[in-house]
N, C-alpha and C. Protein backbone atom coordinates (compact mmCIF):
# COMPACT_ATOMS: atom_id res chain seq x y z
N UNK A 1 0.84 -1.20 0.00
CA UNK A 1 0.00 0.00 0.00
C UNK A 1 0.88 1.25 0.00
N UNK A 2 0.98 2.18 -0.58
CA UNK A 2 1.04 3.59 -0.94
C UNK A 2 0.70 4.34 0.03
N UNK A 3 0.86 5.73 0.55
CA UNK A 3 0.28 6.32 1.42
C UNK A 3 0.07 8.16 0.13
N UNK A 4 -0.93 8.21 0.56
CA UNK A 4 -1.41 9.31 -0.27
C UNK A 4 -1.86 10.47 0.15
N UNK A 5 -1.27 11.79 -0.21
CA UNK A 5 -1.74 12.61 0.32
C UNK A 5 -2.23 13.43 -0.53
N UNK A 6 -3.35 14.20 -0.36
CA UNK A 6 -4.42 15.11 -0.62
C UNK A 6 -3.67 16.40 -0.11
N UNK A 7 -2.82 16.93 -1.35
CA UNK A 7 -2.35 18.61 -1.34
C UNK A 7 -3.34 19.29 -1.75
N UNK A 8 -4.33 19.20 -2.17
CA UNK A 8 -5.51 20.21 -2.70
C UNK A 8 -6.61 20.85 -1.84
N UNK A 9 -6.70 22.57 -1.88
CA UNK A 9 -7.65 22.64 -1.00
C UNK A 9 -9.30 22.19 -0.85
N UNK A 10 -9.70 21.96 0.03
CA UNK A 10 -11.28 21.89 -0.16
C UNK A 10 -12.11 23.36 -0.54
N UNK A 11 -13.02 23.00 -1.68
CA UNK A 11 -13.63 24.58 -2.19
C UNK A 11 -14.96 24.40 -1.27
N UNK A 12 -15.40 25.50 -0.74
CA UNK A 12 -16.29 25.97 0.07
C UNK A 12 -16.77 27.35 0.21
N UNK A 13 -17.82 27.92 -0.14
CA UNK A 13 -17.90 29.43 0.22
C UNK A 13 -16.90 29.82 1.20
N UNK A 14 -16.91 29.17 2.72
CA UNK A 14 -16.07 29.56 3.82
C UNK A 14 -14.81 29.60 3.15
N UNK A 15 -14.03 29.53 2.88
CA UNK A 15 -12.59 28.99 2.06
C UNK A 15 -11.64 30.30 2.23
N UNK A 16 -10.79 30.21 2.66
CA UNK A 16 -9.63 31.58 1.80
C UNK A 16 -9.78 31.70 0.30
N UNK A 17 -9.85 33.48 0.16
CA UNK A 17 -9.15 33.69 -1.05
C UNK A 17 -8.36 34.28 -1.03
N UNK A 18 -7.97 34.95 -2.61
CA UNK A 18 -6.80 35.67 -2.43
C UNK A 18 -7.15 36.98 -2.21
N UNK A 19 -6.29 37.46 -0.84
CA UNK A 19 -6.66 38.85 -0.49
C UNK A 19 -7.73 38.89 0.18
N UNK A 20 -8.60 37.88 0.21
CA UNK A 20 -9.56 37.86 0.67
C UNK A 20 -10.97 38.49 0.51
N UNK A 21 -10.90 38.73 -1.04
CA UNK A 21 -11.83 39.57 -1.91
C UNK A 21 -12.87 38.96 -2.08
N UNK A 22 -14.25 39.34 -1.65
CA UNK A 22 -15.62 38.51 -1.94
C UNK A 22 -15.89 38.25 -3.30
N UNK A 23 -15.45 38.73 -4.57
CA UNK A 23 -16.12 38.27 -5.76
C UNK A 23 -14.97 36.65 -6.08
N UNK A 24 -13.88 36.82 -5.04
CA UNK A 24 -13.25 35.63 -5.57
C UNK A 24 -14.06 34.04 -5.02
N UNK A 25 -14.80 34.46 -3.67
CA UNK A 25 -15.03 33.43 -2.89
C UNK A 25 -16.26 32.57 -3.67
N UNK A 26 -16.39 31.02 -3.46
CA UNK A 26 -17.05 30.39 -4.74
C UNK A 26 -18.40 30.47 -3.70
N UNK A 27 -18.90 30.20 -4.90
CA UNK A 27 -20.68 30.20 -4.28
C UNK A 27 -21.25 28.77 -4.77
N UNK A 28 -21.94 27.87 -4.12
CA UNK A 28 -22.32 26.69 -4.64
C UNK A 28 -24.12 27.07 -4.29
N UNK A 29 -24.98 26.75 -4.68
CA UNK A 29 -26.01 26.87 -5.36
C UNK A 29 -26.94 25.87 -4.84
N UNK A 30 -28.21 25.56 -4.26
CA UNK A 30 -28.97 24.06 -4.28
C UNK A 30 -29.97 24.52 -5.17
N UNK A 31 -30.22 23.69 -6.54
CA UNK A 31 -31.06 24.45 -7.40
C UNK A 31 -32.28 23.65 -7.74
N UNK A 32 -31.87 22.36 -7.24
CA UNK A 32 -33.11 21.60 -7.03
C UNK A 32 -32.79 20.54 -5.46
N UNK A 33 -34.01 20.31 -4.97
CA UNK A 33 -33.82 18.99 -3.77
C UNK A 33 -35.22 18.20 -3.24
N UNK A 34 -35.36 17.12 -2.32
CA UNK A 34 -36.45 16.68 -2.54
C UNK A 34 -37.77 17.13 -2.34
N UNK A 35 -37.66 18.33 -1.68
CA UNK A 35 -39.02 19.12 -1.98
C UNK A 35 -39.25 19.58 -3.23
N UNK A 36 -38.88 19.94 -4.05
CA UNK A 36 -39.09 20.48 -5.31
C UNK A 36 -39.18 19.94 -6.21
N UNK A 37 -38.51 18.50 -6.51
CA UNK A 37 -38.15 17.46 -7.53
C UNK A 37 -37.70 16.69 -7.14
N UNK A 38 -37.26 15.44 -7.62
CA UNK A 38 -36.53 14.06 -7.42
C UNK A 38 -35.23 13.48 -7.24
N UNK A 39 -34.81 15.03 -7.38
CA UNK A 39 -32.93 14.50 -7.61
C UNK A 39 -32.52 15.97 -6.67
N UNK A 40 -31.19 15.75 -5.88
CA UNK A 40 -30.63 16.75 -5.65
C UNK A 40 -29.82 17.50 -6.40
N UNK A 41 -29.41 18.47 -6.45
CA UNK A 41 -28.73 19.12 -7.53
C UNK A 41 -28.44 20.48 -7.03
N UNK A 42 -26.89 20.83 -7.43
CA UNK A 42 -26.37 22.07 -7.15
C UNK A 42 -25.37 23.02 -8.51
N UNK A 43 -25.13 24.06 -8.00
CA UNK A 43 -24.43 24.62 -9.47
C UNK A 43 -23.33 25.27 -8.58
N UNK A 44 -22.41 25.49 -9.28
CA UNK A 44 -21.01 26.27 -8.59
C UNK A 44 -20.75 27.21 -9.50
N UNK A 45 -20.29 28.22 -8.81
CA UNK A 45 -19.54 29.94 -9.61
C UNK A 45 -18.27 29.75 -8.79
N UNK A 46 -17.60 29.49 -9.18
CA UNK A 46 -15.87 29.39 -9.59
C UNK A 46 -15.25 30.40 -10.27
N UNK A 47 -14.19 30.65 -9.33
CA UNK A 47 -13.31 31.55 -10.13
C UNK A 47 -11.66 30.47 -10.41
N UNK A 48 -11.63 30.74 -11.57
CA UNK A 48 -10.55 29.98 -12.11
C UNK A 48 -9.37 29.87 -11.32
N UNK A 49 -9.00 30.62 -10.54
CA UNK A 49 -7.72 30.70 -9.58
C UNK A 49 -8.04 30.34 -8.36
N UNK A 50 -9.70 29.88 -8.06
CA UNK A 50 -9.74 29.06 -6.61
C UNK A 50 -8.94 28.27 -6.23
N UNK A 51 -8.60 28.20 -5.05
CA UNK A 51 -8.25 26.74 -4.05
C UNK A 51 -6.80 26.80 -4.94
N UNK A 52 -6.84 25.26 -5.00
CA UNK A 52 -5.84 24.37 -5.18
C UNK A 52 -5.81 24.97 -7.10
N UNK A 53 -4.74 25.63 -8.10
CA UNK A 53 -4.88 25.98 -9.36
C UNK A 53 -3.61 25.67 -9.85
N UNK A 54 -3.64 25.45 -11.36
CA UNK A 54 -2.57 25.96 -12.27
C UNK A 54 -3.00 26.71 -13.23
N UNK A 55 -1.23 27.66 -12.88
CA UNK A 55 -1.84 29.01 -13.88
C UNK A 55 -1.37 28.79 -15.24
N UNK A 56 -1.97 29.27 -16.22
CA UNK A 56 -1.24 29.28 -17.52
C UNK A 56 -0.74 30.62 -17.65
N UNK A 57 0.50 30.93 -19.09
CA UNK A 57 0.45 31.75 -19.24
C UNK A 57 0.17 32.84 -19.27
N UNK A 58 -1.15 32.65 -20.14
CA UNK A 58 -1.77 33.94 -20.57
C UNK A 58 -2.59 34.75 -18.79
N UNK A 59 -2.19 34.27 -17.80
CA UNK A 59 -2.62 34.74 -16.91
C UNK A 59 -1.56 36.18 -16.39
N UNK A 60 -0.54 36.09 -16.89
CA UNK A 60 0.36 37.46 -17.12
C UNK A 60 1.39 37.81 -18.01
N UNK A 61 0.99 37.31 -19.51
CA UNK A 61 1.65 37.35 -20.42
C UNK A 61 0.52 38.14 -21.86
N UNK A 62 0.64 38.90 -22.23
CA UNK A 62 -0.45 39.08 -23.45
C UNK A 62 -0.08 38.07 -24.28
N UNK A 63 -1.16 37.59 -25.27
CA UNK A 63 -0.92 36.43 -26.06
C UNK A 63 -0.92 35.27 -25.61
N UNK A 64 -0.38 34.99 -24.18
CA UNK A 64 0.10 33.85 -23.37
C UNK A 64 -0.50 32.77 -23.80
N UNK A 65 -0.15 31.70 -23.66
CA UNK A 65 -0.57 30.53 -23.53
C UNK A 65 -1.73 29.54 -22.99
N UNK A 66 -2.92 29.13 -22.98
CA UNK A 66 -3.90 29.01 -22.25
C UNK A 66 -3.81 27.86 -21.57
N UNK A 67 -4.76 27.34 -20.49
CA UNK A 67 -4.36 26.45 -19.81
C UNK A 67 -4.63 24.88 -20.54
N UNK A 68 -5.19 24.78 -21.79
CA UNK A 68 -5.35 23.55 -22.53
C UNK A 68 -3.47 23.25 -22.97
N UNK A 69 -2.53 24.25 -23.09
CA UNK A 69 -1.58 23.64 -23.22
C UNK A 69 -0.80 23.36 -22.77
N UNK A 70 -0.85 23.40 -21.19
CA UNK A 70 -0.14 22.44 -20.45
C UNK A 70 -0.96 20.97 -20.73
N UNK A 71 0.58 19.57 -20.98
CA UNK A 71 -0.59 18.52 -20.95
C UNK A 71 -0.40 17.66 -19.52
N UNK A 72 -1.23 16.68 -19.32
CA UNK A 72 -1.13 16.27 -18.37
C UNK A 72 0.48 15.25 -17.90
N UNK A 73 1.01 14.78 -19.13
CA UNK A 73 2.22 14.43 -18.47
C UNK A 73 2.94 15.18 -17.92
N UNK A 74 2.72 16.59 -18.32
CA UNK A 74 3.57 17.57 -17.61
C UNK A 74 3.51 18.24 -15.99
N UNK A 75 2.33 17.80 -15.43
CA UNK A 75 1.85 17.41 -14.36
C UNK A 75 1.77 15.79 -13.79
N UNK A 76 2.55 15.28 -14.02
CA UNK A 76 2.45 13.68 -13.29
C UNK A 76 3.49 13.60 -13.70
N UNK A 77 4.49 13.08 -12.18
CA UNK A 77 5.80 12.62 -12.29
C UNK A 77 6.34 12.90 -10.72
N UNK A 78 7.44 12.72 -10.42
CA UNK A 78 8.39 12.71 -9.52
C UNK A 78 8.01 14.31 -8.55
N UNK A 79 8.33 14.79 -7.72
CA UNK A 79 8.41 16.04 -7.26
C UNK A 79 8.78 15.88 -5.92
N UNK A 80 9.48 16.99 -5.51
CA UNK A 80 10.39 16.98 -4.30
C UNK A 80 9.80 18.05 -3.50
N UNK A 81 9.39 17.53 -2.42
CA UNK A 81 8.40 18.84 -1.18
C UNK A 81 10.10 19.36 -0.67
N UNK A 82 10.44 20.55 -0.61
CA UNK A 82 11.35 21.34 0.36
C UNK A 82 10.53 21.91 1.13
N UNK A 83 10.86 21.69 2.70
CA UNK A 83 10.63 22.50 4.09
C UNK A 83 10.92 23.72 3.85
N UNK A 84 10.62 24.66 3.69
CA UNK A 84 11.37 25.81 4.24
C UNK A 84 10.23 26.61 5.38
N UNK A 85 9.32 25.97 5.98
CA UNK A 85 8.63 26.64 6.86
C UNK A 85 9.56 26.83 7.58
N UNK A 86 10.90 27.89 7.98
CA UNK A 86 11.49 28.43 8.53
C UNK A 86 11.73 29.73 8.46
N UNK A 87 11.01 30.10 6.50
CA UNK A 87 11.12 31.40 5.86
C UNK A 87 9.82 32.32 6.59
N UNK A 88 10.49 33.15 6.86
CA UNK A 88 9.25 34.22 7.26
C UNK A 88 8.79 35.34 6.15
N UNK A 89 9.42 35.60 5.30
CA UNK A 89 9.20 36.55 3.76
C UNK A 89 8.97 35.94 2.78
N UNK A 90 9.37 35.63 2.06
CA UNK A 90 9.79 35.32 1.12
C UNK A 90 11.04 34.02 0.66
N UNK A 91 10.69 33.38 -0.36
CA UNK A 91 11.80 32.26 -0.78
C UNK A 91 12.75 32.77 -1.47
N UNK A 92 13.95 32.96 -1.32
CA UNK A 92 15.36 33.29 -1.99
C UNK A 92 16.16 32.15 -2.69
N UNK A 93 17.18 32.68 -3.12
CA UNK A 93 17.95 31.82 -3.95
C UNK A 93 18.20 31.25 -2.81
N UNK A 94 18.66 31.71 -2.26
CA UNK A 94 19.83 31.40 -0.71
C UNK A 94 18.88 30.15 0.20
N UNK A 95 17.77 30.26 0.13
CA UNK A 95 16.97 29.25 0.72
C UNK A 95 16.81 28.22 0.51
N UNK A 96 17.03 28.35 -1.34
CA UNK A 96 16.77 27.14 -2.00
C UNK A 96 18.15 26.45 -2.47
N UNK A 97 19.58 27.02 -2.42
CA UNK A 97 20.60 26.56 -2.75
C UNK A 97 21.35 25.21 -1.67
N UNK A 98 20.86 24.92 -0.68
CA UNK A 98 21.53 23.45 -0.08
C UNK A 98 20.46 22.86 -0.65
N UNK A 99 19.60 22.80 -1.38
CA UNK A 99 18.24 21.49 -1.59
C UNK A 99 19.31 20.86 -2.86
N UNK A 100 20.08 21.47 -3.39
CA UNK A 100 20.43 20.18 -4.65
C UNK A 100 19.93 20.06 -5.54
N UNK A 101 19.02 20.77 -6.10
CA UNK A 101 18.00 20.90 -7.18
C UNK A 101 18.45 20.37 -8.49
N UNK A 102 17.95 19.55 -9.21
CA UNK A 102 18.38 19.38 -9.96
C UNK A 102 17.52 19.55 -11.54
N UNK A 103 18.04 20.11 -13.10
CA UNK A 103 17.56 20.33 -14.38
C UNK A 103 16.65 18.90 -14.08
N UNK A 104 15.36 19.51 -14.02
CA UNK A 104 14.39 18.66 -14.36
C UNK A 104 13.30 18.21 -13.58
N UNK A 105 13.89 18.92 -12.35
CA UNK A 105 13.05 18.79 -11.08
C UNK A 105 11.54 19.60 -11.08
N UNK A 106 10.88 18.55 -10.19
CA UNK A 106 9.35 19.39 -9.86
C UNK A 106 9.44 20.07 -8.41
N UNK A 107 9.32 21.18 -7.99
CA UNK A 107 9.54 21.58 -7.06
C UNK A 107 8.21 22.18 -6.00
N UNK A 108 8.10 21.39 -4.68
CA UNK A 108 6.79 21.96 -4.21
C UNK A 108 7.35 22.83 -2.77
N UNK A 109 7.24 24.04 -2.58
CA UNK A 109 7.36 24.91 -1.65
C UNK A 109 6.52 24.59 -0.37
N UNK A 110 7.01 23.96 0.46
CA UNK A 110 5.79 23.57 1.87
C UNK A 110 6.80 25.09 2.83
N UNK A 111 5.38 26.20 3.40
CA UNK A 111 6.35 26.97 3.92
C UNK A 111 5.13 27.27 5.14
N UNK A 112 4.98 28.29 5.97
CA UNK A 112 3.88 28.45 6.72
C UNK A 112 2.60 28.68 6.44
N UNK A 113 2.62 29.03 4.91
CA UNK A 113 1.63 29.35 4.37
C UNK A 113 0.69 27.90 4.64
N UNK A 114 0.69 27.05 4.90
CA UNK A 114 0.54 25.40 4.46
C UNK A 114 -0.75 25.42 5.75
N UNK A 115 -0.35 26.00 6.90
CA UNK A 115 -0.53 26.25 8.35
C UNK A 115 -1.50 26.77 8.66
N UNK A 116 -2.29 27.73 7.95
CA UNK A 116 -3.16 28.36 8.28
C UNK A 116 -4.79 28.25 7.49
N UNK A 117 -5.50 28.35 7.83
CA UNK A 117 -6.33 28.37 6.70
C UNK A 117 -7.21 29.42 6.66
N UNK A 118 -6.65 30.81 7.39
CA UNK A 118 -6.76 32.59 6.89
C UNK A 118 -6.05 32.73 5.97
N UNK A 119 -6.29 33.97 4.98
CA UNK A 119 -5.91 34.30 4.16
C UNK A 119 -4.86 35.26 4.66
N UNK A 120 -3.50 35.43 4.56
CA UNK A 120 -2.26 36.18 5.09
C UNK A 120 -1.84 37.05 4.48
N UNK A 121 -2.43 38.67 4.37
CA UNK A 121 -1.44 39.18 3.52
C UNK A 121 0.02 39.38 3.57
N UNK A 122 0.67 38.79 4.47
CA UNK A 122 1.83 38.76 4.56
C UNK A 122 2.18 37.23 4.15
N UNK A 123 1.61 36.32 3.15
CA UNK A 123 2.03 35.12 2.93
C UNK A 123 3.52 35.07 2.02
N UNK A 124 3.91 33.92 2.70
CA UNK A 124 5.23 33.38 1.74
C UNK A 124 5.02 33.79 0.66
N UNK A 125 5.81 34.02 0.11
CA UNK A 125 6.32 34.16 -1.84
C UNK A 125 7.28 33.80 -2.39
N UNK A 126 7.50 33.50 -3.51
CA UNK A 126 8.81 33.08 -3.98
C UNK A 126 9.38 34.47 -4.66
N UNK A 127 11.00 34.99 -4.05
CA UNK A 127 11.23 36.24 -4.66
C UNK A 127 11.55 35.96 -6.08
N UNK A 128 12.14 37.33 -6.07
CA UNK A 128 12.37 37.04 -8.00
C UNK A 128 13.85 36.51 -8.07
N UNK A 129 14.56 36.64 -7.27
CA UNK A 129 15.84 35.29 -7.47
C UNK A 129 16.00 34.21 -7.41
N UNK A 130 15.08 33.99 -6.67
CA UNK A 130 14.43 32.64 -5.83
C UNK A 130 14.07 32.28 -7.34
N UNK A 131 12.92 32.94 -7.98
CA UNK A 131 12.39 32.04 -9.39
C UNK A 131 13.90 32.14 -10.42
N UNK A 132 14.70 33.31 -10.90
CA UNK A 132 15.52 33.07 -11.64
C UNK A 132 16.27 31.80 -10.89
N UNK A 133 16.48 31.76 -10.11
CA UNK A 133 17.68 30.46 -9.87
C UNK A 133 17.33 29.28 -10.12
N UNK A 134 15.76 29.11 -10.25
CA UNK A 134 14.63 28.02 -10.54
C UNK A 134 15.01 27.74 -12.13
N UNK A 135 15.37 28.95 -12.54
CA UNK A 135 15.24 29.04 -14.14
C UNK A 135 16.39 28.73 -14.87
N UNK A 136 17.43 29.31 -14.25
CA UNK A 136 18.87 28.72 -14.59
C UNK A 136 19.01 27.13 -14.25
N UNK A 137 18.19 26.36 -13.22
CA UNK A 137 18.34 25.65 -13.29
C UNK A 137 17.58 23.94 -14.25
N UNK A 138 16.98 25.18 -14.91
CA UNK A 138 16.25 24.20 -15.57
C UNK A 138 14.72 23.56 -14.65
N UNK A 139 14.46 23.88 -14.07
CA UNK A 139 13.31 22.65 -13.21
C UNK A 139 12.23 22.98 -14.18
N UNK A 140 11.20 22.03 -14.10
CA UNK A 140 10.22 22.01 -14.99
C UNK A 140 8.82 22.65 -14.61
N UNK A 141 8.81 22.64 -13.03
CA UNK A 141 7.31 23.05 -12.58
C UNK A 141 7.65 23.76 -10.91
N UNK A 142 6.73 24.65 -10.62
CA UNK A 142 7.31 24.94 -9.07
C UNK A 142 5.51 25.08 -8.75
N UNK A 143 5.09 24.84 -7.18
CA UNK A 143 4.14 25.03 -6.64
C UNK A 143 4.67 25.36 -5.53
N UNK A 144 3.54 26.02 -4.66
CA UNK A 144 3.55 27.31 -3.96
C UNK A 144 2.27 26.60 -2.78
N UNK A 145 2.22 26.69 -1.34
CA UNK A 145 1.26 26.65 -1.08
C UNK A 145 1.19 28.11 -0.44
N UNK A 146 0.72 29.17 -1.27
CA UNK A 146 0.18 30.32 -0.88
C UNK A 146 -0.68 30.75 -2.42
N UNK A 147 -1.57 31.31 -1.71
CA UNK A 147 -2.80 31.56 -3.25
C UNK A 147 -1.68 32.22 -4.39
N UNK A 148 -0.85 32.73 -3.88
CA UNK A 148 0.02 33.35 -4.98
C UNK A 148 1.06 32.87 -5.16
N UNK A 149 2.34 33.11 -5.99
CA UNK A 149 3.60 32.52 -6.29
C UNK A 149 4.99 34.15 -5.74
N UNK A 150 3.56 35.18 -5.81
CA UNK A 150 4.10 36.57 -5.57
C UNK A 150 3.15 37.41 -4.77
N UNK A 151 3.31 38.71 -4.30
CA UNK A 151 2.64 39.12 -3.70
C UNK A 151 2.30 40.50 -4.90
N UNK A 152 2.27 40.06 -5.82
CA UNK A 152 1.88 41.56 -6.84
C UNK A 152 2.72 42.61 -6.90
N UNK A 153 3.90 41.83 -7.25
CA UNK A 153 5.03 42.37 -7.32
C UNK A 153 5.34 43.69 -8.47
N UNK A 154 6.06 44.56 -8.14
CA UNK A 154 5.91 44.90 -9.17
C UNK A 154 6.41 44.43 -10.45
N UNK A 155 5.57 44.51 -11.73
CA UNK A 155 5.92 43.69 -13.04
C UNK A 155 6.12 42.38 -13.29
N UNK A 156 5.37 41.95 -12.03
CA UNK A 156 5.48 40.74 -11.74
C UNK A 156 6.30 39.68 -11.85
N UNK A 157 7.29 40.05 -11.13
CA UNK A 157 8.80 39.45 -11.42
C UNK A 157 9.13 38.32 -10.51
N UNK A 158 8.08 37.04 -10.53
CA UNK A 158 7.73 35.78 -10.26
C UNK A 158 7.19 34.99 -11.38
N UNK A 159 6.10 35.56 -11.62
CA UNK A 159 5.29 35.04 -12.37
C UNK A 159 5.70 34.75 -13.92
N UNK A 160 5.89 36.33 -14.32
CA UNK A 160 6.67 36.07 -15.89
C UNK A 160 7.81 35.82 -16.33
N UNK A 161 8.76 35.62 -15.77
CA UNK A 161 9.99 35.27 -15.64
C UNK A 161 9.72 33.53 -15.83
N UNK A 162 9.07 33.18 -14.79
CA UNK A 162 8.78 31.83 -14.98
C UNK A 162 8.17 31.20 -15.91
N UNK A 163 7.14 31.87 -16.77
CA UNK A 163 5.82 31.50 -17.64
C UNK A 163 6.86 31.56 -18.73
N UNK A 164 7.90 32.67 -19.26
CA UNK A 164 8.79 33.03 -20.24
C UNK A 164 9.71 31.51 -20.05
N UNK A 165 10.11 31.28 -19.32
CA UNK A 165 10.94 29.96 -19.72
C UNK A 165 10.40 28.73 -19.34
N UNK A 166 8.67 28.74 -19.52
CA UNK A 166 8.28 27.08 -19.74
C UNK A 166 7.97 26.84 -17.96
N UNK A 167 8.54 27.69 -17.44
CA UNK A 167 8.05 26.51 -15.55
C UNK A 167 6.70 26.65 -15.38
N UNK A 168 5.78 25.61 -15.08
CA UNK A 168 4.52 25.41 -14.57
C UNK A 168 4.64 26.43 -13.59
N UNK A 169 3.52 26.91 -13.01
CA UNK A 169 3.17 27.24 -11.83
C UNK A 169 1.81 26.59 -11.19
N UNK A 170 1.74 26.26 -10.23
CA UNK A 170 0.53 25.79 -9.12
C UNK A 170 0.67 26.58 -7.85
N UNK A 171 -0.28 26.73 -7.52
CA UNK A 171 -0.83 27.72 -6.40
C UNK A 171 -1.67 27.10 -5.22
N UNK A 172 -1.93 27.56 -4.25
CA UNK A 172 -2.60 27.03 -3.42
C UNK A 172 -2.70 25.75 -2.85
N UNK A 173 -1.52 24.75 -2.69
CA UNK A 173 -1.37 23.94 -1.78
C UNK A 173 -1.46 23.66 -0.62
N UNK A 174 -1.79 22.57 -0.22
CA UNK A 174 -1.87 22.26 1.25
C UNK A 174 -1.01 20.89 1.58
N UNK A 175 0.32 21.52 2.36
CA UNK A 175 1.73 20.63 2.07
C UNK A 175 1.66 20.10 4.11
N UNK A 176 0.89 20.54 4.89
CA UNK A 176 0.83 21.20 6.36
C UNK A 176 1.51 19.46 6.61
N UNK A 177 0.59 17.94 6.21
CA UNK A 177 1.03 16.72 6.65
C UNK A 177 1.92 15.90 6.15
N UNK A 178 2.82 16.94 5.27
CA UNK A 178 3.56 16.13 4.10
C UNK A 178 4.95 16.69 4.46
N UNK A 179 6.10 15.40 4.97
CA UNK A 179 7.09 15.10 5.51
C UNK A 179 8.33 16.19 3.99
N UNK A 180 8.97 16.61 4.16
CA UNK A 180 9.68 17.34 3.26
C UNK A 180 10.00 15.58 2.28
N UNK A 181 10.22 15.42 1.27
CA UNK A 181 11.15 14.38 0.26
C UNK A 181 10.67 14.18 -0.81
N UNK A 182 10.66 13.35 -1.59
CA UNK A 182 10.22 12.69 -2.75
C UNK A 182 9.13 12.31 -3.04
N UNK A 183 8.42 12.53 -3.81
CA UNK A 183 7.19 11.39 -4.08
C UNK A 183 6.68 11.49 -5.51
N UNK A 184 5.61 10.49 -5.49
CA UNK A 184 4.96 10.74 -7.45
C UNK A 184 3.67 11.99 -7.12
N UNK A 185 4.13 12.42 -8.18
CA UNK A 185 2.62 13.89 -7.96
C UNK A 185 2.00 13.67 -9.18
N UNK A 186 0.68 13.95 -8.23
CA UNK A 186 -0.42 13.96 -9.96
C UNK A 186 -1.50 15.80 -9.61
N UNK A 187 -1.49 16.14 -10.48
CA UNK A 187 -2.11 17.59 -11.07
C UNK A 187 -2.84 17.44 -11.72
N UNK A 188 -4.31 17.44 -11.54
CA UNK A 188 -5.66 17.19 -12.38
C UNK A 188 -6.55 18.31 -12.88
N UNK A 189 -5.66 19.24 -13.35
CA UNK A 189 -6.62 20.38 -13.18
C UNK A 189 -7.96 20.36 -14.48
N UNK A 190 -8.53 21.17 -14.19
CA UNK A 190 -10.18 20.58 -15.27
C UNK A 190 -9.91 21.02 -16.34
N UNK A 191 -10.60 20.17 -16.99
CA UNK A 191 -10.61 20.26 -18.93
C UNK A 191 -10.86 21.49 -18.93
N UNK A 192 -10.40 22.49 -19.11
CA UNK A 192 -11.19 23.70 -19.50
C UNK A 192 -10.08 24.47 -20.81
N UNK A 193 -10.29 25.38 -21.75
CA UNK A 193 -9.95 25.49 -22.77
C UNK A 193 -10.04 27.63 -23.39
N UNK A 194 -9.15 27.52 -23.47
CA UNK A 194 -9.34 29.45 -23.89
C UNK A 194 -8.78 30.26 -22.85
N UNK A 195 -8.62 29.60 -21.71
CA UNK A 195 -8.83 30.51 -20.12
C UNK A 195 -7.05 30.41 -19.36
N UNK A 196 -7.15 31.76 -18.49
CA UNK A 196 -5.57 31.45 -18.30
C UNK A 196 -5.22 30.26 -16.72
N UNK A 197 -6.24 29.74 -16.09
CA UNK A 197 -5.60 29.28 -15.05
C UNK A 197 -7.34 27.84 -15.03
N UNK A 198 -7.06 27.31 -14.31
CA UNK A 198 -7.51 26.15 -13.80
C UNK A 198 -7.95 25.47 -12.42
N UNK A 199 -8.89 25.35 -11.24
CA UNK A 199 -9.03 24.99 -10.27
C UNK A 199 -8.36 23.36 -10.64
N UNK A 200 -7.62 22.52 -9.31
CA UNK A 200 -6.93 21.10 -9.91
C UNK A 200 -7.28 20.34 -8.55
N UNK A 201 -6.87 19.27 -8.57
CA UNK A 201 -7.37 18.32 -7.39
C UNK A 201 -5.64 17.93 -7.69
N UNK A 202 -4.71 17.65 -6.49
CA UNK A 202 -3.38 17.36 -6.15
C UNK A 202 -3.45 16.50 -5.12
N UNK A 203 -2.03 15.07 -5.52
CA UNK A 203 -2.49 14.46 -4.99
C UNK A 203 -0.54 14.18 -4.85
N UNK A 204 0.00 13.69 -3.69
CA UNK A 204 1.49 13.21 -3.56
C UNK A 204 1.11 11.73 -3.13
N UNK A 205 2.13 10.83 -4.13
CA UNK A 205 2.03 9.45 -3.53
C UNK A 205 3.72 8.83 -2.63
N UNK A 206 3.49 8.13 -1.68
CA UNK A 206 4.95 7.81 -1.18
C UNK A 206 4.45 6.57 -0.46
N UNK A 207 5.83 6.47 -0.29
CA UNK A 207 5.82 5.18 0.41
C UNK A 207 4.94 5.06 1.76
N UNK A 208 4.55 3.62 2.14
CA UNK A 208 4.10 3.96 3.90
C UNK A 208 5.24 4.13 4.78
């Protein structure tokens, strides 16, 4: 047996968003139930960057890339959780240089952000050296468990830096029971097509 963990947040009206802005928070709907008809039934208003997401391109790139072209092998494979819940700002090069990183790596950020389930405007971020050193090194994907990868930086010097040389981004993890090391990751984010980002269901597999 496998032991599996569930990095994805649960969506709920109650839920964090980002910033904590009411048009982001999802609304689920009961639009039929057994007083009314025979079947239960609900509808959801989602915003594409809820919960647990991957962003595409075109989410800060003009022209960018939409989220139909990430494919799914590019989300399923190997990925390495680093601890750094020790960072109180921000992720630096300097934070990430004893991990060993290696061209090709999936990289998942478990930091305090993981810990809470308020929305922090002072949450972890990855700085902008922190992502160039990501970039020189080749890795293929980085996730974040904070709704953002940046804090709205200016020119957003997280985000496009990364989208410009191919690294995935994922957002909103929940890393809080997951031991820093290795494991197989799967990224399910929904069929959806034209749009720059994706709500995803994340899942780390490891040993017992």
């Amino acid at each position: 047996m496998f032991k599996v963990y569930d990095i994805s947040m649960t969506i709920e009206p109650s839920m964090q968003v980002y910033k904590n802005k009411e048009e982001k928070k999802p609304k689920i709907y009961n639009v039929q139930n057994f007083q009314n008809g025979r079947a239960y039934e609900s509808r959801i208003d989602l915003d594409a960057h809820c919960g647990t997401h991957v962003d595409a391109p075109l989410h800060m790139l003009e022209n960018g890339a939409t989220i139909e072209t990430i494919g799914l092998e590019e989300l399923v494979g190997y990925a390495r959780v680093l601890d750094l819940t020790h960072v109180q700002e921000a992720v630096t090069k300097e934070d990430l240089e004893p991990f060993g990183l290696q061209r090709g790596d999936w990289v998942l950020l478990k930091t305090r952000n993981s810990f809470s389930d308020e929305f922090d405007m002072n949450f972890v971020f990855l700085r902008e050296d922190g992502a160039r050193y990501l970039i020189d090194l080749g890795v293929r994907g980085v996730g974040t468990d904070g709704l953002g990868i940046e804090r709205a930086q200016p020119e957003y010097t997280t985000h496009r830096p990364l989208f410009r040389n191919n690294v995935i981004i994922v957002e909103g993890l929940r890393l809080k029971d997951v031991p820093a090391g290795t494991y197989f990751m799967v990224i399910a984010p929904l069929k959806l097509t034209g749009i720059e980002a994706a709500p995803a269901r994340a899942l780390l597999i490891g040993k017992p």
